[in-house]
PDB file of N, CA and C in Angstrom:
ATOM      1  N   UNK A   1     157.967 211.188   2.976  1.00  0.00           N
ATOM      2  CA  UNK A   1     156.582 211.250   2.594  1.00  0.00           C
ATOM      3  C   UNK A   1     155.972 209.861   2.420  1.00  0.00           C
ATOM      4  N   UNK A   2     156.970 209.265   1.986  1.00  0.00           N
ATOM      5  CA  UNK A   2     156.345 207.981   2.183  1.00  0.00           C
ATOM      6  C   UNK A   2     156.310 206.834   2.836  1.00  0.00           C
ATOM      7  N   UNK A   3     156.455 207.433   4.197  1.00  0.00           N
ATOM      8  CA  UNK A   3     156.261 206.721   5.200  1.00  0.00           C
ATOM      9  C   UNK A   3     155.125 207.077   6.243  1.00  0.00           C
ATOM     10  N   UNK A   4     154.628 208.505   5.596  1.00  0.00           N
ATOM     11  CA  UNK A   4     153.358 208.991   6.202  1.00  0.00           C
ATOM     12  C   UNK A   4     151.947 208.232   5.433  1.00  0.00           C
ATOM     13  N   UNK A   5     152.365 208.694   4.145  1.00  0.00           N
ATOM     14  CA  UNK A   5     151.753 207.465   3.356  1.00  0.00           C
ATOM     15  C   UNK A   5     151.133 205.938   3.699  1.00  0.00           C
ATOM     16  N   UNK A   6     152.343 205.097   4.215  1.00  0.00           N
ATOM     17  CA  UNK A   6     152.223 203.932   4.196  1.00  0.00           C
ATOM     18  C   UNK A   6     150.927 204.026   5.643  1.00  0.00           C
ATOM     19  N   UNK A   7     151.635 204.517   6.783  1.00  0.00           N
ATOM     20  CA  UNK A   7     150.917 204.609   8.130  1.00  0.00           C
ATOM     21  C   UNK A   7     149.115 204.985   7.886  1.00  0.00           C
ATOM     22  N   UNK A   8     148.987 206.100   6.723  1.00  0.00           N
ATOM     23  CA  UNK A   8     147.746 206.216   6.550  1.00  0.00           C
ATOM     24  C   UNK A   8     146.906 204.729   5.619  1.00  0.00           C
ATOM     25  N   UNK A   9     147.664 203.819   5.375  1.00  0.00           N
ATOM     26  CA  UNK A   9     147.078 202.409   4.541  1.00  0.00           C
ATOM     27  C   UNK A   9     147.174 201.372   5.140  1.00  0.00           C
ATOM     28  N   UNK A  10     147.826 201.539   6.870  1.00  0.00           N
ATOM     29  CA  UNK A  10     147.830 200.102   7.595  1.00  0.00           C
ATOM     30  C   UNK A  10     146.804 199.857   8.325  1.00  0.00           C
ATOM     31  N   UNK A  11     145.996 200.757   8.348  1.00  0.00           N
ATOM     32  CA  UNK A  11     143.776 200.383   8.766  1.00  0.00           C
ATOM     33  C   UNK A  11     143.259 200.031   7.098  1.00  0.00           C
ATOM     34  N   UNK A  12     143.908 199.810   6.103  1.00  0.00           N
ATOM     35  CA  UNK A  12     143.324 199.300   5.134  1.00  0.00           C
ATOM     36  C   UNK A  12     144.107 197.790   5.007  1.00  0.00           C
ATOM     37  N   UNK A  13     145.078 197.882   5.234  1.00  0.00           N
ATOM     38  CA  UNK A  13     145.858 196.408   5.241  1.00  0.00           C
ATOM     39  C   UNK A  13     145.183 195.723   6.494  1.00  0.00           C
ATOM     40  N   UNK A  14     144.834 196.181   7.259  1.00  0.00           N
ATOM     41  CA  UNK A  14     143.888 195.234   8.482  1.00  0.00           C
ATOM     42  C   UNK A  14     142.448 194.702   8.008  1.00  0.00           C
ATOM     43  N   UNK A  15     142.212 195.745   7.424  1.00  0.00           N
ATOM     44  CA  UNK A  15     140.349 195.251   7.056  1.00  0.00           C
ATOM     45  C   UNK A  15     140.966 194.444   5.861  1.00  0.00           C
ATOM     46  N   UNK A  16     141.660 194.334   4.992  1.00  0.00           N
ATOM     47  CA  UNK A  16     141.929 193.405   3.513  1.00  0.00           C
ATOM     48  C   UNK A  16     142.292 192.162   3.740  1.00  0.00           C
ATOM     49  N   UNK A  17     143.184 192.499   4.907  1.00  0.00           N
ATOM     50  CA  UNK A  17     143.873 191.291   6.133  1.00  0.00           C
ATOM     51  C   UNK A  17     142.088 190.349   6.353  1.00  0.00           C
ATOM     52  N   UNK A  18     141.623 190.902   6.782  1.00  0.00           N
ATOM     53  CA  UNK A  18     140.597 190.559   7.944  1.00  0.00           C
ATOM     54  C   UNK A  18     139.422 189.870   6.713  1.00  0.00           C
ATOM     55  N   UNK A  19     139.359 190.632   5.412  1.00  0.00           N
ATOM     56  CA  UNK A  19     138.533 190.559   4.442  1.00  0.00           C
ATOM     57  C   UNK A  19     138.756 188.985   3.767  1.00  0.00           C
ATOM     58  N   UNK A  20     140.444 188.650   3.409  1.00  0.00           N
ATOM     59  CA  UNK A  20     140.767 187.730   3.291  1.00  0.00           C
ATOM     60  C   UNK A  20     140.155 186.269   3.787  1.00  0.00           C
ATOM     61  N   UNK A  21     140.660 186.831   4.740  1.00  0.00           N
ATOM     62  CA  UNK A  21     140.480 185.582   6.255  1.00  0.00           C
ATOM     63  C   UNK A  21     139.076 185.080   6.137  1.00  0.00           C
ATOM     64  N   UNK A  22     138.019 185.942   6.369  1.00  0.00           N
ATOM     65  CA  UNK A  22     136.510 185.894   6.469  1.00  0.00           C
ATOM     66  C   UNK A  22     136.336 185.112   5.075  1.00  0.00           C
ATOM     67  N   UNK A  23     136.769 185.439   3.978  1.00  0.00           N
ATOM     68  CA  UNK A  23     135.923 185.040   2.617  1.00  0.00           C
ATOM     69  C   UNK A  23     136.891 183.524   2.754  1.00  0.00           C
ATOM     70  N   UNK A  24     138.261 183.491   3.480  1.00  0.00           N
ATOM     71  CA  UNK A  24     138.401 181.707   3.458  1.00  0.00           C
ATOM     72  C   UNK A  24     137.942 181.083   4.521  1.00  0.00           C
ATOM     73  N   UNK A  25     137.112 181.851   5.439  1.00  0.00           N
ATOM     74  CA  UNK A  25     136.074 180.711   6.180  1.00  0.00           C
ATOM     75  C   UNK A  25     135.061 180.612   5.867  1.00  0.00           C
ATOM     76  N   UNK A  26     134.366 181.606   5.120  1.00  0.00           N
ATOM     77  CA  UNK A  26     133.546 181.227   3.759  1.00  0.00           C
ATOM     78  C   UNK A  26     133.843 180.353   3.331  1.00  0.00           C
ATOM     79  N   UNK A  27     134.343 180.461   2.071  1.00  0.00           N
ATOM     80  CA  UNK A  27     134.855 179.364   1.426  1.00  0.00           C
ATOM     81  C   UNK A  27     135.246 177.381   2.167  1.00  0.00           C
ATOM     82  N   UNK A  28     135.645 177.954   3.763  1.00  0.00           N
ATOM     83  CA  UNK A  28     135.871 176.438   4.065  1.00  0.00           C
ATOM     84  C   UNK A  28     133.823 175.779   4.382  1.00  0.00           C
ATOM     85  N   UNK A  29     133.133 176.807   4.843  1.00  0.00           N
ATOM     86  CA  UNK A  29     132.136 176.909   4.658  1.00  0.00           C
ATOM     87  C   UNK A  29     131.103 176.247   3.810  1.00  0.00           C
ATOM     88  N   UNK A  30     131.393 176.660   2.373  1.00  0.00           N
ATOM     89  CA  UNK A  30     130.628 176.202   1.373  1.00  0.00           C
ATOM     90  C   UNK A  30     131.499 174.658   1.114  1.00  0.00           C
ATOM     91  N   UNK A  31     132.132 174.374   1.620  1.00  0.00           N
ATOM     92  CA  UNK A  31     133.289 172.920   0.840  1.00  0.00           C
ATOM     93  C   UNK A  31     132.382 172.034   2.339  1.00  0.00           C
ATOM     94  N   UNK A  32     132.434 172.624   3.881  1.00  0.00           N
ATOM     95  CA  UNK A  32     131.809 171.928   4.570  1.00  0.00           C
ATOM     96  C   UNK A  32     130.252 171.569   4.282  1.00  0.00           C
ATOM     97  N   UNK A  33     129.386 172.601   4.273  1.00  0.00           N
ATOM     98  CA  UNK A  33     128.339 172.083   3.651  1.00  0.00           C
ATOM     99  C   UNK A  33     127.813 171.265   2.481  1.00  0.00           C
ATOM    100  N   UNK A  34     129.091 170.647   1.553  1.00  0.00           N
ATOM    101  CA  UNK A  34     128.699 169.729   0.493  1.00  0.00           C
ATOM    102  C   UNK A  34     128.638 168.188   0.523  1.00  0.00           C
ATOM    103  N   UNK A  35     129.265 168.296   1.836  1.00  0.00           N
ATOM    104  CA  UNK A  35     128.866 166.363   2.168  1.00  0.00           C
ATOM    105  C   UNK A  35     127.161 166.321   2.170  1.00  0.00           C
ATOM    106  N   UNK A  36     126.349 167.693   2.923  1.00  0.00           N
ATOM    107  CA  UNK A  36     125.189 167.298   3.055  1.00  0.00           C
ATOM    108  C   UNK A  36     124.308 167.586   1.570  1.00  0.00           C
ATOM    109  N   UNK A  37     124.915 167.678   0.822  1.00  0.00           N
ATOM    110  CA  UNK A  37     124.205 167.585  -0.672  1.00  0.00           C
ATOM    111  C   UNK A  37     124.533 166.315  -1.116  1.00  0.00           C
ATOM    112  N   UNK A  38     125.244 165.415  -0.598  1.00  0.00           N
ATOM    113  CA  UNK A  38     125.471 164.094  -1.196  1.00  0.00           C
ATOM    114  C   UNK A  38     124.842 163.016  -0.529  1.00  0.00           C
ATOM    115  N   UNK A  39     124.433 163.376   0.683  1.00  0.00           N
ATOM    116  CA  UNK A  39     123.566 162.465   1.631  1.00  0.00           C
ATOM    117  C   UNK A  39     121.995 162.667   1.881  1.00  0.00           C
ATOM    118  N   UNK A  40     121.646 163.608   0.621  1.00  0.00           N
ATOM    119  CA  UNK A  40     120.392 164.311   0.508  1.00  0.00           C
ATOM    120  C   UNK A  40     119.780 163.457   1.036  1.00  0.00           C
ATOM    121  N   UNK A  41     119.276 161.997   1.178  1.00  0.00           N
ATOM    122  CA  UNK A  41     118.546 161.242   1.498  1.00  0.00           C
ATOM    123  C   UNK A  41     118.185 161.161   3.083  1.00  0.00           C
ATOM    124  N   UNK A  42     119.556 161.517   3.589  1.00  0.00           N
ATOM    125  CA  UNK A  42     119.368 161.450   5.299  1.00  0.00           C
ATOM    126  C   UNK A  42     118.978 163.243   6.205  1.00  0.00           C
ATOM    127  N   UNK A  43     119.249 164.111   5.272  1.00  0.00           N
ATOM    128  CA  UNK A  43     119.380 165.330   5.275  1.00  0.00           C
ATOM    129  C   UNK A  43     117.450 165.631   4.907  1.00  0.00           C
ATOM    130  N   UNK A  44     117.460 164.869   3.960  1.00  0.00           N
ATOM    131  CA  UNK A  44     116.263 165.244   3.962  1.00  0.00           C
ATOM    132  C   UNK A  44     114.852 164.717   4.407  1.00  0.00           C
ATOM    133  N   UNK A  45     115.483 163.623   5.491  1.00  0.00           N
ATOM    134  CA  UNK A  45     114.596 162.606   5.792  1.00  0.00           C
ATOM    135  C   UNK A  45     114.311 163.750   7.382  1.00  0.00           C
ATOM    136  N   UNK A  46     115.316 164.210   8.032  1.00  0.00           N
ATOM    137  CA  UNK A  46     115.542 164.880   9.188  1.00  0.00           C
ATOM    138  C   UNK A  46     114.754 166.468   8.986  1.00  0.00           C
ATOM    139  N   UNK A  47     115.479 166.934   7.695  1.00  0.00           N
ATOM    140  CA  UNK A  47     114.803 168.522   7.538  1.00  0.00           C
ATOM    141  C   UNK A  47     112.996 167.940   7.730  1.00  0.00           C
ATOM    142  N   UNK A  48     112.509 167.147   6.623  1.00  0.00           N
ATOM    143  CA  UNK A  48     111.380 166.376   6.707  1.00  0.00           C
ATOM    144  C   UNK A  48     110.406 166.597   7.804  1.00  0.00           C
ATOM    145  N   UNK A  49     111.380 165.838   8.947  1.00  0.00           N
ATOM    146  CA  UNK A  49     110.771 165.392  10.268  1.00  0.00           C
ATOM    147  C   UNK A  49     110.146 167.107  10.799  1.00  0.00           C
ATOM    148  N   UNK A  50     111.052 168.285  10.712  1.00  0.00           N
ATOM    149  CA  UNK A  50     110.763 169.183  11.166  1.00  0.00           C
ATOM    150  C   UNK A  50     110.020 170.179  10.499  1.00  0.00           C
ATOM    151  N   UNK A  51     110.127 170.440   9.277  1.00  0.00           N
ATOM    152  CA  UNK A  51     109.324 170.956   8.253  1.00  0.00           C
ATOM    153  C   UNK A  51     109.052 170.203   6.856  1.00  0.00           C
ATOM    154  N   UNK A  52     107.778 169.385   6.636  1.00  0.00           N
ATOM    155  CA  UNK A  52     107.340 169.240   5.632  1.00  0.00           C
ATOM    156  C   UNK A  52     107.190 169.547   4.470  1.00  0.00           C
ATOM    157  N   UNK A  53     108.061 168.865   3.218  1.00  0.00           N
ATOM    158  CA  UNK A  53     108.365 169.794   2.250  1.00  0.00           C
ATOM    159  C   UNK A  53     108.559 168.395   1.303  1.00  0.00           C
ATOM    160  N   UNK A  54     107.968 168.947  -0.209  1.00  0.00           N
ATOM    161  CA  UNK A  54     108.093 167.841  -1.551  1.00  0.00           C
ATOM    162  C   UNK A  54     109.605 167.658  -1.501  1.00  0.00           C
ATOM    163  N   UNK A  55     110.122 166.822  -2.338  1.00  0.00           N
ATOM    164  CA  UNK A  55     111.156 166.610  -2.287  1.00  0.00           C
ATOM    165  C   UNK A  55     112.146 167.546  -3.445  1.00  0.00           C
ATOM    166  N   UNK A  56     111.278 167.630  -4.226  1.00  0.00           N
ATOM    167  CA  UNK A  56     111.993 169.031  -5.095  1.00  0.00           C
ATOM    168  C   UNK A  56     112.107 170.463  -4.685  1.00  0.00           C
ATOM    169  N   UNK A  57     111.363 170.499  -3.829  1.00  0.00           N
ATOM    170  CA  UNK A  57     111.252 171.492  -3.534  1.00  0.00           C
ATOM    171  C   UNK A  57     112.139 171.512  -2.099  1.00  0.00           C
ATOM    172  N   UNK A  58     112.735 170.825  -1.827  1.00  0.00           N
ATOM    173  CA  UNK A  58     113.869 170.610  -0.943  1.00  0.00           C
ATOM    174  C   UNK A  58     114.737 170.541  -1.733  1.00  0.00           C
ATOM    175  N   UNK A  59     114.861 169.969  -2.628  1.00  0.00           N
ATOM    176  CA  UNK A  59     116.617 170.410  -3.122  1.00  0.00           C
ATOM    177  C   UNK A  59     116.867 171.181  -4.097  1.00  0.00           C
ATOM    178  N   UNK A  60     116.154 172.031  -4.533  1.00  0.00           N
ATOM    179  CA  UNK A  60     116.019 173.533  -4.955  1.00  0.00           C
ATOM    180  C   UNK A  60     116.336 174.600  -3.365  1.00  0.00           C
ATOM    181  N   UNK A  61     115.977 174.585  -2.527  1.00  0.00           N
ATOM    182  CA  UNK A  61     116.172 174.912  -1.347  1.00  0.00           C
ATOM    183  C   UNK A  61     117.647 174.648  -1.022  1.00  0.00           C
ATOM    184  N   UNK A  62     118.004 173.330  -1.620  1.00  0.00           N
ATOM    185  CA  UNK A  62     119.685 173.403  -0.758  1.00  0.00           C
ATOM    186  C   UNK A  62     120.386 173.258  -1.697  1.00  0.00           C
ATOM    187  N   UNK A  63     120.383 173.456  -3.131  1.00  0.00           N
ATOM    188  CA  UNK A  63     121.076 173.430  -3.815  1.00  0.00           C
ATOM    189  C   UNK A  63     120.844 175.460  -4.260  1.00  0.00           C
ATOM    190  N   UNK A  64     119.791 175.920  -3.791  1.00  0.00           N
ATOM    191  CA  UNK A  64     119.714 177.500  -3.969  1.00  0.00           C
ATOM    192  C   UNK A  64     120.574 177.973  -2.848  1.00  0.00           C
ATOM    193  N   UNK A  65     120.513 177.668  -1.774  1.00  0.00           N
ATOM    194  CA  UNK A  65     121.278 177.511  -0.344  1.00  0.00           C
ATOM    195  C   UNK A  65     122.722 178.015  -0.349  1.00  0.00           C
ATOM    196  N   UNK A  66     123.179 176.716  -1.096  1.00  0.00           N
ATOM    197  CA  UNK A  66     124.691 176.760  -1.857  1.00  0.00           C
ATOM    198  C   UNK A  66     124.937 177.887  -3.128  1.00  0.00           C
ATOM    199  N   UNK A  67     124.326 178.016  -3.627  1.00  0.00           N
ATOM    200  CA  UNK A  67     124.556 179.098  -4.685  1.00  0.00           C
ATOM    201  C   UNK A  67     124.613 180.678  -3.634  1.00  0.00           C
ATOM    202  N   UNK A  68     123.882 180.520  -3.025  1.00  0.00           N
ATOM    203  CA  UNK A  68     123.850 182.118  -1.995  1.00  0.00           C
ATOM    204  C   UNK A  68     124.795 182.020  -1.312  1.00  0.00           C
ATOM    205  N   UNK A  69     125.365 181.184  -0.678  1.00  0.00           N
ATOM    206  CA  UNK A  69     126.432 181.381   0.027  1.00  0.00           C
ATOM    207  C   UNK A  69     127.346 181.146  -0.528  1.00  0.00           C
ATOM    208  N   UNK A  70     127.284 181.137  -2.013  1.00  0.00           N
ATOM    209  CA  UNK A  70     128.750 181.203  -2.482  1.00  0.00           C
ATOM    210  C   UNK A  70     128.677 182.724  -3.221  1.00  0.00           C
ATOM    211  N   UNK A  71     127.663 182.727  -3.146  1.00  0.00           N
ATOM    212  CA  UNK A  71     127.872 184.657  -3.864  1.00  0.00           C
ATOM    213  C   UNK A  71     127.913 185.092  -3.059  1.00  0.00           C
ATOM    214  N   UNK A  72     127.278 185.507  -1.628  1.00  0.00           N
ATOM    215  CA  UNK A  72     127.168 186.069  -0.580  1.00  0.00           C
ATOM    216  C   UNK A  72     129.356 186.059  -0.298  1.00  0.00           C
ATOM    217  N   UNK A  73     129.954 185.244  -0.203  1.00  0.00           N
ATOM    218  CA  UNK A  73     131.142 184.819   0.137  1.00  0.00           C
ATOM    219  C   UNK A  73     131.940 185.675  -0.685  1.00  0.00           C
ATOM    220  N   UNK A  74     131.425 185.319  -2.051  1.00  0.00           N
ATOM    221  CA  UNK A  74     132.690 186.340  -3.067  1.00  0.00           C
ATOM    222  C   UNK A  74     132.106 187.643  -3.210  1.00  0.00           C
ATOM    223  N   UNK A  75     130.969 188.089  -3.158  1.00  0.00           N
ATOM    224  CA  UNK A  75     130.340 188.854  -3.398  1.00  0.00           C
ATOM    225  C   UNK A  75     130.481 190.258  -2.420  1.00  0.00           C
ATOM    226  N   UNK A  76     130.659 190.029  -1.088  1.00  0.00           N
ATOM    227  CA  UNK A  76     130.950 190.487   0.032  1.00  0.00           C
ATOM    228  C   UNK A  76     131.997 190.533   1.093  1.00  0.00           C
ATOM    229  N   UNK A  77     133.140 189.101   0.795  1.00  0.00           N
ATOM    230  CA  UNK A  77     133.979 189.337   1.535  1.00  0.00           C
ATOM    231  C   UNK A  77     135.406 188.899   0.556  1.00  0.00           C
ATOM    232  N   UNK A  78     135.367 188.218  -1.024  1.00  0.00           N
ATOM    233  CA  UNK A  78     136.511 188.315  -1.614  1.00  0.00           C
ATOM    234  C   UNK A  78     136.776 189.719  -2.473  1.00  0.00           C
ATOM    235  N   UNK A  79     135.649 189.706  -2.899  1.00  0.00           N
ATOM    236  CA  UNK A  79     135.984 190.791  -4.116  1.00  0.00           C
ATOM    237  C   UNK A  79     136.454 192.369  -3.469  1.00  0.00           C
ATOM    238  N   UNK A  80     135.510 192.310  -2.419  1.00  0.00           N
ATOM    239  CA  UNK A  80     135.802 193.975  -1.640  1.00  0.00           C
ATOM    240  C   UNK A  80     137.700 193.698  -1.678  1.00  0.00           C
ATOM    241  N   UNK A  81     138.343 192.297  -0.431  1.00  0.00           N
ATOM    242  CA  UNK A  81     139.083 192.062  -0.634  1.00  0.00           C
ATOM    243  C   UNK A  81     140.435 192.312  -1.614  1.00  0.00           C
ATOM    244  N   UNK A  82     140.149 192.299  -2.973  1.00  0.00           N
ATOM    245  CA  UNK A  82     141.013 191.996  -3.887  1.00  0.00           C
ATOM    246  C   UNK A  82     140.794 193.347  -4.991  1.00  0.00           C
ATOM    247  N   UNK A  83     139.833 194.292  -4.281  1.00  0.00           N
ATOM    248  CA  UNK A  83     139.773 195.546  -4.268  1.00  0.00           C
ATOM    249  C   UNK A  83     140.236 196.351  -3.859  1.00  0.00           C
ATOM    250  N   UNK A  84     140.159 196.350  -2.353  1.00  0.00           N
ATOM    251  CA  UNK A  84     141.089 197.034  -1.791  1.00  0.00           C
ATOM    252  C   UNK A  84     142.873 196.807  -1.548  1.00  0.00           C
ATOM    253  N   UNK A  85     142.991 195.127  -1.449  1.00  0.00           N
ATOM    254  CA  UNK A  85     144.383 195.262  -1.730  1.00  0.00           C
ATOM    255  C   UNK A  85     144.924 196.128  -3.443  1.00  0.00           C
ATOM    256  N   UNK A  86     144.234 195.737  -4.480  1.00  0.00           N
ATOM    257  CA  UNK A  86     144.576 196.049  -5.772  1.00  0.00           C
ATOM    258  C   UNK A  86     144.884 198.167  -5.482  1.00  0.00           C
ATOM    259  N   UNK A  87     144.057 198.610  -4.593  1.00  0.00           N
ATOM    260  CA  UNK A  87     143.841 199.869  -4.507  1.00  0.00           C
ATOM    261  C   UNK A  87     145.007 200.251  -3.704  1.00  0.00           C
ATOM    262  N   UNK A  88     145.512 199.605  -2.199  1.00  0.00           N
ATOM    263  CA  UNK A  88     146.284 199.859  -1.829  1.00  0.00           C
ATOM    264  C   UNK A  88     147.675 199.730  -2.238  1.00  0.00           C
ATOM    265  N   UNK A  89     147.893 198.434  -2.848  1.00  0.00           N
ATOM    266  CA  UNK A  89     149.078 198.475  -4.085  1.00  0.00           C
ATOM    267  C   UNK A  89     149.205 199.514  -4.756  1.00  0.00           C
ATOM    268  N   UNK A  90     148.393 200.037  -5.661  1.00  0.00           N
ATOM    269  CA  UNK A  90     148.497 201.205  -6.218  1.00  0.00           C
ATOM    270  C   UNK A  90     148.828 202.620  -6.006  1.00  0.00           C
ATOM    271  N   UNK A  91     148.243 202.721  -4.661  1.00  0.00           N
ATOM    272  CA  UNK A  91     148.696 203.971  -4.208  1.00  0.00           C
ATOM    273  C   UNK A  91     150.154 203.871  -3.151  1.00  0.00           C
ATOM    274  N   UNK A  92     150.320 202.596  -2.754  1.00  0.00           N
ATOM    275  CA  UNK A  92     152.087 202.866  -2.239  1.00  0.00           C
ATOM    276  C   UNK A  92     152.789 202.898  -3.799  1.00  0.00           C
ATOM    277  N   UNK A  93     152.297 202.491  -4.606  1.00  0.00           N
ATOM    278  CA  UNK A  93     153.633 202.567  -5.991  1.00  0.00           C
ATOM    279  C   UNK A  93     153.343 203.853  -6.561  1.00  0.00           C
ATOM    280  N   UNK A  94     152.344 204.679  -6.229  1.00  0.00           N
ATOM    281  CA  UNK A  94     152.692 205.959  -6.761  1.00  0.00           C
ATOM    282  C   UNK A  94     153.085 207.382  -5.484  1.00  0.00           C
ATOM    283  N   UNK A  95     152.968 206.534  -4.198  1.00  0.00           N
ATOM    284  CA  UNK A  95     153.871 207.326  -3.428  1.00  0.00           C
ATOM    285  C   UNK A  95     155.223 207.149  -3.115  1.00  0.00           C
ATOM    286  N   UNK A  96     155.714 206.154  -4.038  1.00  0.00           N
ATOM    287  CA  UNK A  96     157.001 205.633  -4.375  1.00  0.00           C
ATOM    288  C   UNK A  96     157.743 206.573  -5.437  1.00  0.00           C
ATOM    289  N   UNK A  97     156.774 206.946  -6.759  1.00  0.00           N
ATOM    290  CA  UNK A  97     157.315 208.023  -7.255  1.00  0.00           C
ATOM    291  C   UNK A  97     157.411 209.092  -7.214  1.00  0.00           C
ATOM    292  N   UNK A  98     158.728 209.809  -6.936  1.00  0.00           N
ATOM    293  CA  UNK A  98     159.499 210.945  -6.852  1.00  0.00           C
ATOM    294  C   UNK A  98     158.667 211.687  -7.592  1.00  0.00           C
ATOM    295  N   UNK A  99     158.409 213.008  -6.958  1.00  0.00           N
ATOM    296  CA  UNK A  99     157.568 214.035  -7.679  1.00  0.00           C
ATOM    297  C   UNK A  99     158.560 215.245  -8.003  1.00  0.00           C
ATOM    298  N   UNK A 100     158.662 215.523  -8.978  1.00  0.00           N
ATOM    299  CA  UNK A 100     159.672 216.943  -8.728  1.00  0.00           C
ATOM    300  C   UNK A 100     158.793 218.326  -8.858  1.00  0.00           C
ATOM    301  N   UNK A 101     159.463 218.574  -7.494  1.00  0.00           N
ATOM    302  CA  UNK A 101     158.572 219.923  -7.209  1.00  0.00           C
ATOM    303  C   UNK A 101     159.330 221.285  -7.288  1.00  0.00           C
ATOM    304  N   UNK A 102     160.003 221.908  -8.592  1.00  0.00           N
ATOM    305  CA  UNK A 102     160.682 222.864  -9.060  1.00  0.00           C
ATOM    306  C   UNK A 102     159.623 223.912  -9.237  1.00  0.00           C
TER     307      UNK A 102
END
């Protein structure tokens, strides 16, 4: 039985697999985009050139930027993640226990 079990949770070990993966290219994501919060000056001399914008009101824009894509990241591709593995753990350890059926 519990090997029928397991076969019905290895399309959930693929998407958790897959869920993983996605939220750490997220994550390499938000770590790549932080050089350009430190060079605000050249970043924003260029955004500038193409759309005209105060300067606070540009880095409210990319410092809001960064906050969304870091919730968007955990929000959508870790937590589902560490949900569904936590869920699938759970249910192979209770198709692990022996049921007695007298």
């Amino acid at each position: 039985m519990a090997e029928t079990s397991n076969e019905k949770l290895e399309p959930l070990w693929l998407i958790t697999k897959a869920l993983y993966r996605a939220s750490l290219v997220g994550f390499l994501l938000t770590i790549a985009f932080l050089p350009f919060l430190f060079i605000t000056d050249r970043t924003y001399a260029l955004h500038n050139a193409i759309v005209p914008l105060e300067r606070t009101t540009y880095n409210a824009m990319m410092f809001g930027s960064l906050a969304l894509l870091k919730t968007l990241v955990i929000v959508f591709l870790f937590l589902p993640a560490i949900g569904l593995h936590w869920t699938i753990i759970k249910q192979r350890r209770l198709a692990e226990i022996p049921t007695n059926t007298n």
